[in-house]
C-alpha atoms as a PDB file:
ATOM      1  CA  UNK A   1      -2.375   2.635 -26.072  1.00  0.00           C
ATOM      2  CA  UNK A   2      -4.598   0.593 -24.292  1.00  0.00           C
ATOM      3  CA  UNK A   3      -5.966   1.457 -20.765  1.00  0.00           C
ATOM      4  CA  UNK A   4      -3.987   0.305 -17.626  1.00  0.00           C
ATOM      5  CA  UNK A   5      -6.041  -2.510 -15.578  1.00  0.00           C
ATOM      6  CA  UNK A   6      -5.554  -3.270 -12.019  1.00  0.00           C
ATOM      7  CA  UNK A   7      -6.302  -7.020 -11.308  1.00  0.00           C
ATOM      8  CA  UNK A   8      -5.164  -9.226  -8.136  1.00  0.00           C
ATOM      9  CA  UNK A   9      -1.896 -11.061  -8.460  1.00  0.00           C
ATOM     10  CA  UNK A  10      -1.655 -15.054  -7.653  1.00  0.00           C
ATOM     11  CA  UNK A  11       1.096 -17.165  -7.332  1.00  0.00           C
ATOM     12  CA  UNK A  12       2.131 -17.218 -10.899  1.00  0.00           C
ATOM     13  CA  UNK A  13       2.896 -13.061 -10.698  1.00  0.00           C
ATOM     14  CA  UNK A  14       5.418 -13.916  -7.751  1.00  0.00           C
ATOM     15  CA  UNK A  15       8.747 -12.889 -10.322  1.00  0.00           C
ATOM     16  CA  UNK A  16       6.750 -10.138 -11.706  1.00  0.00           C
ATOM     17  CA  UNK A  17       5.536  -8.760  -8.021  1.00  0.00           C
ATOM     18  CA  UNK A  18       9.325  -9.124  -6.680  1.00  0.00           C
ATOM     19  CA  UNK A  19      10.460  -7.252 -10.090  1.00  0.00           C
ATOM     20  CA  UNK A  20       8.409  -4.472  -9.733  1.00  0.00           C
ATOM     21  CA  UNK A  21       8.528  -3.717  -5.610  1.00  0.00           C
ATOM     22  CA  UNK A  22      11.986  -3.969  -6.150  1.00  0.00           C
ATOM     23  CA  UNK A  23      12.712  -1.451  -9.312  1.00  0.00           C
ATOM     24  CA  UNK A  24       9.860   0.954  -8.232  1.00  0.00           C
ATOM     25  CA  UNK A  25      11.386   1.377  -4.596  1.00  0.00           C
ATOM     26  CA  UNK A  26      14.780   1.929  -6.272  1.00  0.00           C
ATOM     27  CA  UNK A  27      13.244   4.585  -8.765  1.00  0.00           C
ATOM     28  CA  UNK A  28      12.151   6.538  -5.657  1.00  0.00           C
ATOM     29  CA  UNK A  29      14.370   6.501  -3.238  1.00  0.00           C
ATOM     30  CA  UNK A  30      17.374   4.648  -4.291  1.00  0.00           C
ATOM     31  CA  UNK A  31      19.346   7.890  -4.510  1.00  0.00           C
ATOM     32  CA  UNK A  32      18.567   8.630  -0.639  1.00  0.00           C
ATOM     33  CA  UNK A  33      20.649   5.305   0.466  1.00  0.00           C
ATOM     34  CA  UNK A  34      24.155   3.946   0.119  1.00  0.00           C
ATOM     35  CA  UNK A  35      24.462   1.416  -2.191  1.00  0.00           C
ATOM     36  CA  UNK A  36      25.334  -1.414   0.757  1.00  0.00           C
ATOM     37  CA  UNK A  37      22.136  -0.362   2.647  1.00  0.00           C
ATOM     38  CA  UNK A  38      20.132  -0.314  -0.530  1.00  0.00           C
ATOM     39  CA  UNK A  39      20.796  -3.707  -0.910  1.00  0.00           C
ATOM     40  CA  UNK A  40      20.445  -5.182   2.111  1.00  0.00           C
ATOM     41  CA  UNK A  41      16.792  -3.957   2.180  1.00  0.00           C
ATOM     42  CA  UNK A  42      15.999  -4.941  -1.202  1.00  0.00           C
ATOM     43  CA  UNK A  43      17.074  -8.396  -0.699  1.00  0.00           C
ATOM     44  CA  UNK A  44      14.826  -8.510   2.316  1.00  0.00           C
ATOM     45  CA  UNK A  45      11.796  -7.096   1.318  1.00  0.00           C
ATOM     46  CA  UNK A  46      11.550  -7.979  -2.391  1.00  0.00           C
ATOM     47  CA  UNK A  47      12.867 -11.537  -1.841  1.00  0.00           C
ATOM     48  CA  UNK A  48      11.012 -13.592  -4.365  1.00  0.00           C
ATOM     49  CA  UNK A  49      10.377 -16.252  -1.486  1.00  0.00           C
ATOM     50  CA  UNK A  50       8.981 -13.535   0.508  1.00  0.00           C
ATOM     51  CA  UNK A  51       6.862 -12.368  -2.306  1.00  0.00           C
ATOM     52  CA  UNK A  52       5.585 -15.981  -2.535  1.00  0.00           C
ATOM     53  CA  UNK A  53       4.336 -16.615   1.246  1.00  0.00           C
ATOM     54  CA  UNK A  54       2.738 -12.990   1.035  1.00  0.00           C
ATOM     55  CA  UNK A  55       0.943 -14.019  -2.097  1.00  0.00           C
ATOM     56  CA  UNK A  56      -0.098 -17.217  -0.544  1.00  0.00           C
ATOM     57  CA  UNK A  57      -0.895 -16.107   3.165  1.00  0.00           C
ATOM     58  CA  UNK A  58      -4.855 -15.528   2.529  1.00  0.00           C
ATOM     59  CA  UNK A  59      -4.730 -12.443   5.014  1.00  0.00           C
ATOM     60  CA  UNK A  60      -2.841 -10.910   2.876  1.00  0.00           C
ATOM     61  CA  UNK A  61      -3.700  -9.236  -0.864  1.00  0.00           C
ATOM     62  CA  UNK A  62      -1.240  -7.806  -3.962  1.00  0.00           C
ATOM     63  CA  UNK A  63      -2.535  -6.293  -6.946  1.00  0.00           C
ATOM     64  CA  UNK A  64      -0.699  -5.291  -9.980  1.00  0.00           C
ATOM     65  CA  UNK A  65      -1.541  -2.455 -12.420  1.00  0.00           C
ATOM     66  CA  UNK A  66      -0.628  -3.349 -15.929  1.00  0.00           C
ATOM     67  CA  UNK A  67      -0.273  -1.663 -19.023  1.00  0.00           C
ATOM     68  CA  UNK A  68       0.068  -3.306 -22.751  1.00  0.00           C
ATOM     69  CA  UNK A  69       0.811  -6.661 -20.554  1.00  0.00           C
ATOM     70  CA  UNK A  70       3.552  -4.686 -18.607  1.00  0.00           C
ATOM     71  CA  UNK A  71       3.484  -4.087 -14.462  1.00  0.00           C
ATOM     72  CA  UNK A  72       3.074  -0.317 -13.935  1.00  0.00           C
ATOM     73  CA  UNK A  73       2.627  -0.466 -10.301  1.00  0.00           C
ATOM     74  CA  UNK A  74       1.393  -2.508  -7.639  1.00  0.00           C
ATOM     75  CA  UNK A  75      -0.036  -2.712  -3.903  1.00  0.00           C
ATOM     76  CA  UNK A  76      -0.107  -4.809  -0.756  1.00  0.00           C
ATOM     77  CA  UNK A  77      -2.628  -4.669   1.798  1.00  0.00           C
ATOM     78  CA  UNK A  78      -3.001  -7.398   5.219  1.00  0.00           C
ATOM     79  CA  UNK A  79      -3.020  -7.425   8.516  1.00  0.00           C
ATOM     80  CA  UNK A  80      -1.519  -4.421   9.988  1.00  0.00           C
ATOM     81  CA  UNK A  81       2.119  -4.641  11.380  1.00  0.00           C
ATOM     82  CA  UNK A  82       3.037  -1.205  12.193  1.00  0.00           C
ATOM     83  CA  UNK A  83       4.801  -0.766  15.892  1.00  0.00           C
ATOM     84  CA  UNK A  84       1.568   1.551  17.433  1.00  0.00           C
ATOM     85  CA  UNK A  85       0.033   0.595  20.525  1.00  0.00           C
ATOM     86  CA  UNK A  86      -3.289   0.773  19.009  1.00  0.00           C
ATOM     87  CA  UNK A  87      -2.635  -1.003  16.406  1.00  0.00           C
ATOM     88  CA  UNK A  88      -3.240  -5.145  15.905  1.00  0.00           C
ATOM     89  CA  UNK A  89      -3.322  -7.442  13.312  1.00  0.00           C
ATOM     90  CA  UNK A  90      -7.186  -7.302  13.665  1.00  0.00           C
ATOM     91  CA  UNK A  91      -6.347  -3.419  11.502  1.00  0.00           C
ATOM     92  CA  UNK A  92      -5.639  -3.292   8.366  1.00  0.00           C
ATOM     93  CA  UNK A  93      -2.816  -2.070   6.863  1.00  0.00           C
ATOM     94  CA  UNK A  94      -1.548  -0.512   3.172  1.00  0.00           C
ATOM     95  CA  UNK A  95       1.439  -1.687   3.188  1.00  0.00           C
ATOM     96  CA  UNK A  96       2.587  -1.106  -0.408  1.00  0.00           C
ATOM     97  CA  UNK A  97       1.644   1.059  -3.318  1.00  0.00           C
ATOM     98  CA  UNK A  98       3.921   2.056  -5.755  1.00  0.00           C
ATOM     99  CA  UNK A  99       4.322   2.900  -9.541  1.00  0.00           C
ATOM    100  CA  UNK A 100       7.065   3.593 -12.113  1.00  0.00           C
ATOM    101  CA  UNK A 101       7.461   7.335 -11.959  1.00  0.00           C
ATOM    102  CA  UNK A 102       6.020   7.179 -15.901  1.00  0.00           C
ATOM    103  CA  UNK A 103       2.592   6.578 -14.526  1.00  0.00           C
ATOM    104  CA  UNK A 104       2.288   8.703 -11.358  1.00  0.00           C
ATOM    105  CA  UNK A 105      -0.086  11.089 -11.071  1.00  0.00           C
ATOM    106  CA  UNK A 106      -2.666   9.550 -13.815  1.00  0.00           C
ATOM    107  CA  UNK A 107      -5.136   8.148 -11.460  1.00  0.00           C
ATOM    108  CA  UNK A 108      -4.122   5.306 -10.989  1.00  0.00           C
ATOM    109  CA  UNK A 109      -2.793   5.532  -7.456  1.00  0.00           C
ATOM    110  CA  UNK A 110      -6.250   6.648  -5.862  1.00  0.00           C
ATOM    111  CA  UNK A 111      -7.858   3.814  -8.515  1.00  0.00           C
ATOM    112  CA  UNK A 112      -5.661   0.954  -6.929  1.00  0.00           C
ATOM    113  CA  UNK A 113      -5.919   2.748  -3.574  1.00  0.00           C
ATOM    114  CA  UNK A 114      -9.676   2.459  -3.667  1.00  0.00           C
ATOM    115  CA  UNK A 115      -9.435  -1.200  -4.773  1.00  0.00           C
ATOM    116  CA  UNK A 116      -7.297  -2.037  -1.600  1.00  0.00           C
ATOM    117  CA  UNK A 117      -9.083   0.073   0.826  1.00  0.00           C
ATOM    118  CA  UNK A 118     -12.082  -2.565  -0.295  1.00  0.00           C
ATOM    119  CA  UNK A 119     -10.691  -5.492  -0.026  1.00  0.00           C
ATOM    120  CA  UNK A 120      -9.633  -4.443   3.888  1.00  0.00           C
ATOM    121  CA  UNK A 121     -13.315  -3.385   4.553  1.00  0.00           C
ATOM    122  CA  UNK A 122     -15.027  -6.858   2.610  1.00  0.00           C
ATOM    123  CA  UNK A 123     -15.464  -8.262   6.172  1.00  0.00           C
ATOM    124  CA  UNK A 124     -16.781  -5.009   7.556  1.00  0.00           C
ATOM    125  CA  UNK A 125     -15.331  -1.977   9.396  1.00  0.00           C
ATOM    126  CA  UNK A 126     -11.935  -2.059  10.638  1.00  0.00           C
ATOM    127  CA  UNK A 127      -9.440   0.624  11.094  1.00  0.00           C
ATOM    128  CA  UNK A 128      -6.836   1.035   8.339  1.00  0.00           C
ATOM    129  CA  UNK A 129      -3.312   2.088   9.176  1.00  0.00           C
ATOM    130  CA  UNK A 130      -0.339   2.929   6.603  1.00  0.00           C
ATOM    131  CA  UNK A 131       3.220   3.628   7.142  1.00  0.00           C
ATOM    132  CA  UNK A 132       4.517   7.142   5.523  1.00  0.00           C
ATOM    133  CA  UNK A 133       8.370   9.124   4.791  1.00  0.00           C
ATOM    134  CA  UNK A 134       8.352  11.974   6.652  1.00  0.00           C
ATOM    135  CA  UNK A 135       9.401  13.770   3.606  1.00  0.00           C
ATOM    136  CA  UNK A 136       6.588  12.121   1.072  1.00  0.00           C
ATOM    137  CA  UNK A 137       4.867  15.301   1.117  1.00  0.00           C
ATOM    138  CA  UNK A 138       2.415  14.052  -1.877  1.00  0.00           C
ATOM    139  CA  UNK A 139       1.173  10.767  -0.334  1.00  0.00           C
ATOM    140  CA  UNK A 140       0.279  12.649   2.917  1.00  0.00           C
ATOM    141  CA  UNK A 141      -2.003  14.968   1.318  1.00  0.00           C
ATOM    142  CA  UNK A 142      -3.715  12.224  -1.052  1.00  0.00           C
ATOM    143  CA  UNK A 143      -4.261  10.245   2.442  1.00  0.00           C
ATOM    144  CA  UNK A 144      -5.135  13.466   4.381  1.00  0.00           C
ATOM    145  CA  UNK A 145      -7.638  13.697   1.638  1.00  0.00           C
ATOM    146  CA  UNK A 146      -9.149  10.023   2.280  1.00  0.00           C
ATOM    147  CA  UNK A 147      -9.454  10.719   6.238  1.00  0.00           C
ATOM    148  CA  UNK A 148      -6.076   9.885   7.469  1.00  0.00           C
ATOM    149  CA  UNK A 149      -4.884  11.070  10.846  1.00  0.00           C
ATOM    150  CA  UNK A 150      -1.210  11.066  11.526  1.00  0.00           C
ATOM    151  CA  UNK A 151      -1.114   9.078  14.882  1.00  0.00           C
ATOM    152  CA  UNK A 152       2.592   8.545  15.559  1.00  0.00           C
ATOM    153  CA  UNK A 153       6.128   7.807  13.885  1.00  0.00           C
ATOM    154  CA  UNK A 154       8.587   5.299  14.174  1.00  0.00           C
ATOM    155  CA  UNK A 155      12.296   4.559  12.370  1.00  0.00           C
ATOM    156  CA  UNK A 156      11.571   2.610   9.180  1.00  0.00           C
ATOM    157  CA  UNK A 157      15.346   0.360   8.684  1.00  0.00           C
ATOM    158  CA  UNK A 158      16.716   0.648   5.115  1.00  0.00           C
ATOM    159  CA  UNK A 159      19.827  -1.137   5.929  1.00  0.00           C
ATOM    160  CA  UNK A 160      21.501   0.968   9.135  1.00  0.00           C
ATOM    161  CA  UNK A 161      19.766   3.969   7.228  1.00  0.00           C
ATOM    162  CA  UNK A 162      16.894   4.857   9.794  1.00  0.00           C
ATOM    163  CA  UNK A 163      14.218   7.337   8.283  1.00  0.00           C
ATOM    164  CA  UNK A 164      11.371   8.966  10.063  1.00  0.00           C
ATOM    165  CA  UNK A 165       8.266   7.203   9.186  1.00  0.00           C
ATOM    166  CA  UNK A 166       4.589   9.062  10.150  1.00  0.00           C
ATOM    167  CA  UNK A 167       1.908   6.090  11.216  1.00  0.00           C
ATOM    168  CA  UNK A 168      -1.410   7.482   9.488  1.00  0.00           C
ATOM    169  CA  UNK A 169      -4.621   5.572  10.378  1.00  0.00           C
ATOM    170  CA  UNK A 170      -8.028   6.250   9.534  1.00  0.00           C
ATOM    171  CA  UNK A 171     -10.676   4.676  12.768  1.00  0.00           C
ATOM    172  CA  UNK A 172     -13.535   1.944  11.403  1.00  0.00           C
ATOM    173  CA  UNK A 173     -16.246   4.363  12.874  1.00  0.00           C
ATOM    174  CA  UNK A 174     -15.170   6.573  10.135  1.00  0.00           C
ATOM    175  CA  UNK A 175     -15.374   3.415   7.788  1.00  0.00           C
ATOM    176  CA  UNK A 176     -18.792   2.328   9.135  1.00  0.00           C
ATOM    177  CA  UNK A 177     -19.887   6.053   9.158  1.00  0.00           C
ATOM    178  CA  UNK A 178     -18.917   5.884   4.941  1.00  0.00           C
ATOM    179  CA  UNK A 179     -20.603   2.386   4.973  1.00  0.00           C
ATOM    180  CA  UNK A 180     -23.804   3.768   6.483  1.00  0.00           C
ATOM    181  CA  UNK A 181     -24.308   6.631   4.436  1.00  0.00           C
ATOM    182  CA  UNK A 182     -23.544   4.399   1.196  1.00  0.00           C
ATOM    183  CA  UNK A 183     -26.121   2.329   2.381  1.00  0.00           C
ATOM    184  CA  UNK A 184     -29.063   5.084   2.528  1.00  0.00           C
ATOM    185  CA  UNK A 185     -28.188   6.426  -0.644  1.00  0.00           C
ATOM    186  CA  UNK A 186     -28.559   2.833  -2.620  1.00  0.00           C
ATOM    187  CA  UNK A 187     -31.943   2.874  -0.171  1.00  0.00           C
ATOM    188  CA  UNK A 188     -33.104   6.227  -0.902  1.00  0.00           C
ATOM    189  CA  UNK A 189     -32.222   7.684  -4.176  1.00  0.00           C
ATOM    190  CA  UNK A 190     -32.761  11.340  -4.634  1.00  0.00           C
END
């Protein structure tokens, strides 16, 4: 079986994008909401017109992880949006990651994680912020593990389901502190 790529979507992976967001958020927590809720929130946030304008606002990015040809998972990174005082659009923010339960825990999360943590520091330093389930017990340790700080929590809507939602964020001097030391170390080989 061939190796999974990651590769940045474009307009033409709108269907595909919407697809995927949409069966992947089911997969995990579909069984947590009535069906009327579930709905409701699927139609809103995997809209394929919604996928569009976030595929074709350039502060935005989506990636999809592929497999023989076939979406695996996928991620969404922009401007942060999350409701923290110390947070602005000037942050960045992970806004989506997900795979098909098949495929977690290969890699490929921290892979496509890595790719999107990039493309938020390309212009330089900037704090990076991503919204968590109070219950996801997994992602917080994988983003404890990459310098995340829980900073606050907020009701995330899945219909009129509310669910506790833990802000992480990671500060740009942290960023710029990883920056710097990458820098000496392409300067100064040992």
């Amino acid at each position: 079986m061939p190796e999974p790529i990651i590769r940045r979507a474009g307009p033409a992976d709108a269907a595909t994008l919407s697809a995927i967001g949409a069966e992947t958020f089911v997969e995990t927590f579909g069984h947590l909401y009535p069906p009327r809720d579930l709905e409701r929130f699927l139609v809103e946030a995997y809209d394929l017109e919604r996928t569009r304008k976030d595929l074709a606002d350039p502060a935005k990015a989506s990636w999809l992880v592929e497999a023989d040809g076939q979406a695996i998972g996928y991620g969404l990174a922009g401007p942060c949006g999350l409701p923290h005082p110390q947070a602005t659009p000037a942050c960045g923010e992970i806004k989506r990651i997900y795979f098909r339960k098949a495929w977690q825990g290969a890699g490929l999360g921290a892979a496509l994680f890595a790719e999107m943590v990039g493309w938020l520091q390309a212009a330089g330093p900037r704090a990076v912020w991503i919204g968590v389930w109070s219950e996801n017990h997994g992602a917080q340790r994988f983003y404890a593990r990459h310098g995340y700080e829980t900073v606050g929590e907020y009701g995330f809507e899945v219909g009129d389901t509310v669910d506790r939602e833990y802000i992480l964020r990671r500060s740009w001097e942290s960023y710029a502190a990883d920056a710097a030391k990458t820098a000496v170390g392409e300067h100064n080989p040992a």
